[in-house]
N, C-alpha and C. Protein backbone atom coordinates (compact mmCIF):
# COMPACT_ATOMS: atom_id res chain seq x y z
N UNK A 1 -9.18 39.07 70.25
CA UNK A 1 -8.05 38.43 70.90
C UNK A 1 -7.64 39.27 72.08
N UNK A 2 -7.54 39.06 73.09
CA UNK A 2 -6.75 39.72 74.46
C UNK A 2 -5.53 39.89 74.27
N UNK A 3 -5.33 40.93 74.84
CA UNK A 3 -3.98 41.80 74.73
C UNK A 3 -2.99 40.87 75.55
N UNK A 4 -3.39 41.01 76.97
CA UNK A 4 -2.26 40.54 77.57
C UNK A 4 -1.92 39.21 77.46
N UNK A 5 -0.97 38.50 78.38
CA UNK A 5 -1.27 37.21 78.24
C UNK A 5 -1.86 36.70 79.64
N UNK A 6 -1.93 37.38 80.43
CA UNK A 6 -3.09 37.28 81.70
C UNK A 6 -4.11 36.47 81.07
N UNK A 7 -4.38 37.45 80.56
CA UNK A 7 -6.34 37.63 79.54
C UNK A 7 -5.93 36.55 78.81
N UNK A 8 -5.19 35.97 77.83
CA UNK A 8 -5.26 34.76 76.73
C UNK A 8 -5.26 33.72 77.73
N UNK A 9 -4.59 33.45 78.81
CA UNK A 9 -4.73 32.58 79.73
C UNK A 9 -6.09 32.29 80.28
N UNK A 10 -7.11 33.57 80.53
CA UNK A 10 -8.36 33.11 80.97
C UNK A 10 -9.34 32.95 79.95
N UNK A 11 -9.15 33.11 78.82
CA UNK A 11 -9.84 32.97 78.00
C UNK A 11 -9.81 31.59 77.50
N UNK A 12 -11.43 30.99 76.63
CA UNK A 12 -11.41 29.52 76.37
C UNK A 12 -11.00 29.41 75.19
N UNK A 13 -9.96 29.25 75.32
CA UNK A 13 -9.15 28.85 73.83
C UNK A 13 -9.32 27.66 73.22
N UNK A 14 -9.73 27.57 71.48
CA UNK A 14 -9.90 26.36 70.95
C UNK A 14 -8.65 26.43 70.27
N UNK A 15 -8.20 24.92 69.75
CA UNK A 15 -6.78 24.66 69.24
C UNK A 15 -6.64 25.38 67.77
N UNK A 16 -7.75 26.66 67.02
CA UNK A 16 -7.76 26.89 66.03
C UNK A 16 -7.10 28.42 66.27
N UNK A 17 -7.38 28.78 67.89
CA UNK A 17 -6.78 30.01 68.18
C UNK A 17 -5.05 30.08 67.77
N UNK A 18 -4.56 29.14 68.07
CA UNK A 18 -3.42 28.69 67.71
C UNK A 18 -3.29 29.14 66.85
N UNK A 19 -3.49 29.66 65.52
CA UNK A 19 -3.50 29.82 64.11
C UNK A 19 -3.05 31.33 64.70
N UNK A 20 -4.29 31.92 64.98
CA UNK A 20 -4.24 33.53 65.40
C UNK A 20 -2.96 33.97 66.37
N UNK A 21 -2.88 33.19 67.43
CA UNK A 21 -2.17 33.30 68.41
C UNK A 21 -0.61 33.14 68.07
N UNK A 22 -0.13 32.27 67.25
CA UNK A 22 1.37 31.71 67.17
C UNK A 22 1.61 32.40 65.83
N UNK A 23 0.66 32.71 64.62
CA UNK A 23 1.19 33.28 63.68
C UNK A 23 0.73 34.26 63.25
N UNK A 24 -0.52 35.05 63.57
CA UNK A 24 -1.14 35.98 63.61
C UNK A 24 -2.07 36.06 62.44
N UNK A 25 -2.70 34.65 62.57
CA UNK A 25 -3.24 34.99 61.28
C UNK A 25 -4.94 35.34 61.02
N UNK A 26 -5.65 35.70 60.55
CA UNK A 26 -7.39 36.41 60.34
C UNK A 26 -8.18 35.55 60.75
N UNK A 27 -9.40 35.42 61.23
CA UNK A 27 -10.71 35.12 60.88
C UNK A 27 -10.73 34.31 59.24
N UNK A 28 -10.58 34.77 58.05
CA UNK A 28 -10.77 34.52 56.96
C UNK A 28 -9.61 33.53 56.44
N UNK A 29 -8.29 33.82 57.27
CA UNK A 29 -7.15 32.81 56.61
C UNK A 29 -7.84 31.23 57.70
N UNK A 30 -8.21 31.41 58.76
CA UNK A 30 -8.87 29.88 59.57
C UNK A 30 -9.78 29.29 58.64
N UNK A 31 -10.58 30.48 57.62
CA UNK A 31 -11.98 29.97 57.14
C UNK A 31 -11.32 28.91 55.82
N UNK A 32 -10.56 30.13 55.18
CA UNK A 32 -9.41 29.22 53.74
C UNK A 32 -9.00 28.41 54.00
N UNK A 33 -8.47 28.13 55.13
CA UNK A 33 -7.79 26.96 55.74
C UNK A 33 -8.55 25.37 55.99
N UNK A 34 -9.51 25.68 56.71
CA UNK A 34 -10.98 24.86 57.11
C UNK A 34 -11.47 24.86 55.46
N UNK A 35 -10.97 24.74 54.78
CA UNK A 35 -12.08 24.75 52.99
C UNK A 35 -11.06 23.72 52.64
N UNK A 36 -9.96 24.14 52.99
CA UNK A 36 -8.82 23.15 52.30
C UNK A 36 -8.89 22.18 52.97
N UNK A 37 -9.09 22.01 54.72
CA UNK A 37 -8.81 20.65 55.09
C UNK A 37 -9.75 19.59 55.16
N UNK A 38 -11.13 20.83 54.31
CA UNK A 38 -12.74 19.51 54.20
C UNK A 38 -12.68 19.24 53.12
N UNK A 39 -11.63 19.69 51.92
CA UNK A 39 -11.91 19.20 50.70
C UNK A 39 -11.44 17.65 50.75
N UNK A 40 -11.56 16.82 49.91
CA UNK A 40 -10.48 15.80 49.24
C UNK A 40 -9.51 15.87 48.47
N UNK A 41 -9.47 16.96 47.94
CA UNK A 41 -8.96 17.56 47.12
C UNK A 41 -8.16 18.82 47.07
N UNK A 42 -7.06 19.04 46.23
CA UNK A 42 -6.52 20.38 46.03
C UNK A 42 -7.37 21.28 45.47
N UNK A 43 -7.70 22.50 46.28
CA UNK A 43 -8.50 23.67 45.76
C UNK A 43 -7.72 24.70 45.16
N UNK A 44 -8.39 24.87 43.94
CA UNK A 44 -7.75 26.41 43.18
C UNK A 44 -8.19 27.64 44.09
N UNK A 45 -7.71 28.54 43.40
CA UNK A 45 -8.20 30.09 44.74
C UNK A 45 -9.53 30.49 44.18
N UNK A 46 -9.81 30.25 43.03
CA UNK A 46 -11.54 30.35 42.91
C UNK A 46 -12.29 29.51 43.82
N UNK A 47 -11.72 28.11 43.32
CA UNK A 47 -12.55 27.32 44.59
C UNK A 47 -12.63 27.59 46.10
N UNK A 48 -11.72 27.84 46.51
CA UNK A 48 -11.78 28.36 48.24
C UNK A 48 -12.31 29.94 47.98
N UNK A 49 -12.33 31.04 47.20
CA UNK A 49 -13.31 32.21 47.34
C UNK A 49 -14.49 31.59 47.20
N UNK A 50 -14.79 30.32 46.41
CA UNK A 50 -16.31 30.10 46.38
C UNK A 50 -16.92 29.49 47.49
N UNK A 51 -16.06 28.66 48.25
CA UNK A 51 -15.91 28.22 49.72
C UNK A 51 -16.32 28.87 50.79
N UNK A 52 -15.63 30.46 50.69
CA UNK A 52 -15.77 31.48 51.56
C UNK A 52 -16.00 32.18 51.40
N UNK A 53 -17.07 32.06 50.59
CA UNK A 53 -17.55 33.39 49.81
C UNK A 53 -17.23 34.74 50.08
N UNK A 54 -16.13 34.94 49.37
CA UNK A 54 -15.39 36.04 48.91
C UNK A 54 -14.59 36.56 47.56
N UNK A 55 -14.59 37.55 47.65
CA UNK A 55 -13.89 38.00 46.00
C UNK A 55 -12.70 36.84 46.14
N UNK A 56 -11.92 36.87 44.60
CA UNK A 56 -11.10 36.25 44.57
C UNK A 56 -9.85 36.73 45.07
N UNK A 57 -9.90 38.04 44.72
CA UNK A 57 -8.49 38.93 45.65
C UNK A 57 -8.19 38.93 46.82
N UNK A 58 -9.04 38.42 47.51
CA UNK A 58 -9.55 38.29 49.10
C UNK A 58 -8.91 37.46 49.86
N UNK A 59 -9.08 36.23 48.73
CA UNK A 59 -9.20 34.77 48.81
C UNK A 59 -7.82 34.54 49.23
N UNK A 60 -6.99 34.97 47.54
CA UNK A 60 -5.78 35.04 47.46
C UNK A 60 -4.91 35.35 47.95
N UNK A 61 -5.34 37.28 48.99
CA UNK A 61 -4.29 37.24 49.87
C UNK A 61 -4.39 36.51 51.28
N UNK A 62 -5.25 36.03 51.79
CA UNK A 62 -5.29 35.12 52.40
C UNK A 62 -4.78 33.70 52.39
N UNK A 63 -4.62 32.90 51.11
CA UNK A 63 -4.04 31.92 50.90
C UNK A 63 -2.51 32.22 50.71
N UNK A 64 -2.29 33.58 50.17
CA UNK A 64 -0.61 34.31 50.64
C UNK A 64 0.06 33.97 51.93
N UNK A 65 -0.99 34.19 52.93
CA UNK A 65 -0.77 34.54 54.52
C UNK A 65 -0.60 33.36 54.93
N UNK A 66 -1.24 32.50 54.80
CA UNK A 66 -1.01 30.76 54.96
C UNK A 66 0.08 30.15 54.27
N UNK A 67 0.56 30.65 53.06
CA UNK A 67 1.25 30.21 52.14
C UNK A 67 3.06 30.41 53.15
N UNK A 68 3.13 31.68 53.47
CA UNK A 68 4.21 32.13 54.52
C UNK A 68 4.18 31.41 55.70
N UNK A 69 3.27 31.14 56.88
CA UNK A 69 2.65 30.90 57.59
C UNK A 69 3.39 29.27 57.55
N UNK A 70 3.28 28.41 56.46
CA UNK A 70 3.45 26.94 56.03
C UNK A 70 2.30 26.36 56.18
N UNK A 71 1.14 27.03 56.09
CA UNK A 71 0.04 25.93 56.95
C UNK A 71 -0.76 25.45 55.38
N UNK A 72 -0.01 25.81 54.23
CA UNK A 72 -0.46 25.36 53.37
C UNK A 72 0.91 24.72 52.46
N UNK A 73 0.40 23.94 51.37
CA UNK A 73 1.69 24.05 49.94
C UNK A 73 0.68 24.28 48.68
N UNK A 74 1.62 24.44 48.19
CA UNK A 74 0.69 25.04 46.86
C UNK A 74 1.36 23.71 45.56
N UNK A 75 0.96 23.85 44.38
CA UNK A 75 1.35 22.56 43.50
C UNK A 75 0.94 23.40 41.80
N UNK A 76 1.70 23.42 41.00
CA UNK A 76 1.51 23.33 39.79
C UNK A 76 1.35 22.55 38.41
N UNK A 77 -0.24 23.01 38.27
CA UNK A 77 -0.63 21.99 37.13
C UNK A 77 -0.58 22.74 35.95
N UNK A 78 0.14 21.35 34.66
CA UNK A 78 0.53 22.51 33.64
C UNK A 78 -0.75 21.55 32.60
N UNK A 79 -1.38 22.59 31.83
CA UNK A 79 -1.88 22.83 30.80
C UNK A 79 -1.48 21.61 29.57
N UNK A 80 -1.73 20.97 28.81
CA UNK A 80 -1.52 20.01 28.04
C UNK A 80 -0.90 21.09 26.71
N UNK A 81 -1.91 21.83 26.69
CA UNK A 81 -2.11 22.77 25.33
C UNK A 81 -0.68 24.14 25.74
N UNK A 82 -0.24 24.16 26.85
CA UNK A 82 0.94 24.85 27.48
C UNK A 82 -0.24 25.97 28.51
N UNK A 83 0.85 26.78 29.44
CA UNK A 83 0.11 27.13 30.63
C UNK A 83 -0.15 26.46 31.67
N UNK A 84 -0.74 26.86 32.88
CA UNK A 84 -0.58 26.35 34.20
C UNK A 84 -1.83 26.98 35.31
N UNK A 85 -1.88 26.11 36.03
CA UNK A 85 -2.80 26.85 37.62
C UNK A 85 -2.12 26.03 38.51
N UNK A 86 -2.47 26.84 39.46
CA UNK A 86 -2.23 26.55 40.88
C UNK A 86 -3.14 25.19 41.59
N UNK A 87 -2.73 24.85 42.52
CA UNK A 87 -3.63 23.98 43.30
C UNK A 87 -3.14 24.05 44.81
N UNK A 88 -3.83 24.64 46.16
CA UNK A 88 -3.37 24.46 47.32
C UNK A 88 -4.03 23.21 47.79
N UNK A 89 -3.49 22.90 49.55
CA UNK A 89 -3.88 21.84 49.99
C UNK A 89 -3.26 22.14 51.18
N UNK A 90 -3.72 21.37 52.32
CA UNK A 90 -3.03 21.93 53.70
C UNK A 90 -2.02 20.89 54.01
N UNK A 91 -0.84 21.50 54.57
CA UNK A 91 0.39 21.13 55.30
C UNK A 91 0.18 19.71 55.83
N UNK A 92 0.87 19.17 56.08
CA UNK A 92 0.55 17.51 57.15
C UNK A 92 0.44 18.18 58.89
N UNK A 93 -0.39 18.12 59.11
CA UNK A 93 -0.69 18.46 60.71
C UNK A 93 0.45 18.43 61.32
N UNK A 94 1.21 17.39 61.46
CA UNK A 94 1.64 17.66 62.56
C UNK A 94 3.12 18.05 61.93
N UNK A 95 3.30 18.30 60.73
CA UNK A 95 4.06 19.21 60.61
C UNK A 95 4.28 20.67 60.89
N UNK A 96 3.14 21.10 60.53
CA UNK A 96 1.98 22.68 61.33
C UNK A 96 2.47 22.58 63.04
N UNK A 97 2.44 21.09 63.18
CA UNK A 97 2.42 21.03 65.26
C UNK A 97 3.73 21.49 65.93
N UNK A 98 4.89 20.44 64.83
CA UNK A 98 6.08 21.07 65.04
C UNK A 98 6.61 22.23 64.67
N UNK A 99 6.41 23.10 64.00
CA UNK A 99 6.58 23.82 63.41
C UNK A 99 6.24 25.40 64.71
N UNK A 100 4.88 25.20 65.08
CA UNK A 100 4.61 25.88 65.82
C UNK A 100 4.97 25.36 67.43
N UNK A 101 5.22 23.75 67.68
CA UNK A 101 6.20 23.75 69.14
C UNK A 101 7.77 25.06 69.17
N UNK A 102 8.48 24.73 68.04
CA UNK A 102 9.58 25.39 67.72
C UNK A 102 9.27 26.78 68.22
N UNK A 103 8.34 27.35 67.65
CA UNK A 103 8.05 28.81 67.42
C UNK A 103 8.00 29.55 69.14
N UNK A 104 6.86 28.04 70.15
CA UNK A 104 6.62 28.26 71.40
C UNK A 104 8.03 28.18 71.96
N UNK A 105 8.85 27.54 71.63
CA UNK A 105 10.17 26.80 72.23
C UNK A 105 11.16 28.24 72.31
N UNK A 106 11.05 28.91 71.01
CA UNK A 106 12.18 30.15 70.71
C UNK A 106 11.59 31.46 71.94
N UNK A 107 9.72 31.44 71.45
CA UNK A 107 9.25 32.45 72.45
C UNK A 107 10.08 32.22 74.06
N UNK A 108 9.93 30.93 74.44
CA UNK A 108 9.88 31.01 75.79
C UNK A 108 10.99 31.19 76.14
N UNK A 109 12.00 30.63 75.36
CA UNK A 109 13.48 31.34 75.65
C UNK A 109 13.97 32.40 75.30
N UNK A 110 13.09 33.41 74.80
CA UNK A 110 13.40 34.74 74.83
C UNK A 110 12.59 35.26 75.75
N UNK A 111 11.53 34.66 76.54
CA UNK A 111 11.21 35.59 77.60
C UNK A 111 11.66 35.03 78.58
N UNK A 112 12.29 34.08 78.52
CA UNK A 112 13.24 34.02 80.13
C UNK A 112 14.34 34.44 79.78
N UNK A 113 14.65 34.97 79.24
CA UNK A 113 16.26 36.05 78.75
C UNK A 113 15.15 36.96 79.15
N UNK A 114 14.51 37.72 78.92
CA UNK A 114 13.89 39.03 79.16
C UNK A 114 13.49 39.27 80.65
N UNK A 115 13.31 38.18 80.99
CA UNK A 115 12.57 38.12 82.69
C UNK A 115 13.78 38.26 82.97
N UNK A 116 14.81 37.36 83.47
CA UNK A 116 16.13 37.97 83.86
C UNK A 116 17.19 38.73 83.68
N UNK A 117 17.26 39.69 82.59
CA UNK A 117 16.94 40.53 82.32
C UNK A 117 16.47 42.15 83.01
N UNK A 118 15.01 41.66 83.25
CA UNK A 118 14.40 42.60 83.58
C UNK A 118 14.74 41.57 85.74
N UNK A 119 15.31 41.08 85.82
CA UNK A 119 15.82 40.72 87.42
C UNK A 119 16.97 41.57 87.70
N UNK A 120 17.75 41.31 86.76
CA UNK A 120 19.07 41.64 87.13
C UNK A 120 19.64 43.52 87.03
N UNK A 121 18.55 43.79 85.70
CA UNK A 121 18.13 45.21 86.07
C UNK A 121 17.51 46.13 87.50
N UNK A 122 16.70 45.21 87.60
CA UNK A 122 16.21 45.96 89.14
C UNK A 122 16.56 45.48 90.33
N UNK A 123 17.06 44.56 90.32
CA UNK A 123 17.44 43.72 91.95
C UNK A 123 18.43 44.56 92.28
N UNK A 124 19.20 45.43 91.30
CA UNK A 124 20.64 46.75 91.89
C UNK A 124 19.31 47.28 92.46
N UNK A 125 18.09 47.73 92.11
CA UNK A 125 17.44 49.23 92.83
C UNK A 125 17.00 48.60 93.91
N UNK A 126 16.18 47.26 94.48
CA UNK A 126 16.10 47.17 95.41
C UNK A 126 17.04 46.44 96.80
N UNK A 127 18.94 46.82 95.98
CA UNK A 127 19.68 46.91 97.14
C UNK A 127 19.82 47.74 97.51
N UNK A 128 19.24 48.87 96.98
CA UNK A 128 19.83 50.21 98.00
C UNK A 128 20.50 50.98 96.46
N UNK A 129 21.32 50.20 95.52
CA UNK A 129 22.49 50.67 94.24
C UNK A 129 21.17 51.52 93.55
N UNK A 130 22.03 52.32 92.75
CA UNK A 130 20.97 52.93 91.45
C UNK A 130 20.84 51.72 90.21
N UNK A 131 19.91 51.39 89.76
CA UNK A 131 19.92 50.58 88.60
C UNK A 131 20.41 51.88 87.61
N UNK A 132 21.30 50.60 86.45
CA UNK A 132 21.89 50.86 85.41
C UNK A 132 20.62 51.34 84.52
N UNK A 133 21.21 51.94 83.63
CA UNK A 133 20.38 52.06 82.42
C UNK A 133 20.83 51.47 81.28
């Protein structure tokens, strides 16, 4: 991923970067993710380690990271005989869409507080004034 945002700008971004970019999330949480949205089905965390072939601990904290993230829900199935498992499944898209417009919406209005900001800080040094600290 490029540091600046110069560099993310010239770079060819696919709409999966999004994942990395807006919530910071792995290589391996895109892969968990992509298992869940080819299934038909709700996958247990064995099933998506077997998906992505990886340990199950792997799996799991990865489906953690998504789990925070919202880009998943999770569902509990209980046992007839008593007991329970899990079942994930991915978010409704364009709930994920809004979710992450919001996120772009808060960024950009904190860096135009920061850009002016960083105006109103230096425009004293290039009148001639000392900028404040």
């Amino acid at each position: 991923m490029a540091n600046s945002m110069a560099e993310q700008l010239q770079q060819d971004m696919q709409c999966e970067g999004l994942l990395e970019c807006i919530h910071g999330l792995k290589q391996l949480d895109k892969e968990c993710f992509r298992a869940m949205v080819e299934s038909d089905e709700p996958l247990t965390i064995d099933e998506v380690a077997e998906r992505v072939d990886r340990e199950r601990s792997t799996a799991y904290r990865s489906i953690q990271r998504l789990l925070q993230s919202g880009f998943i829900q999770k569902d509990q199935i209980n046992y007839e005989q008593g007991g329970y498992y899990h079942v994930y499944y991915p978010t409704d898209p364009s709930q994920i869409a809004d979710d992450m417009q919001r996120k772009l919406n808060d960024w950009y209005a904190k860096m135009g507080q920061l850009i002016q900001e960083f105006e109103d800080k230096y425009e004293a040094t290039t009148d001639g004034a000392p900028a404040e600290s």
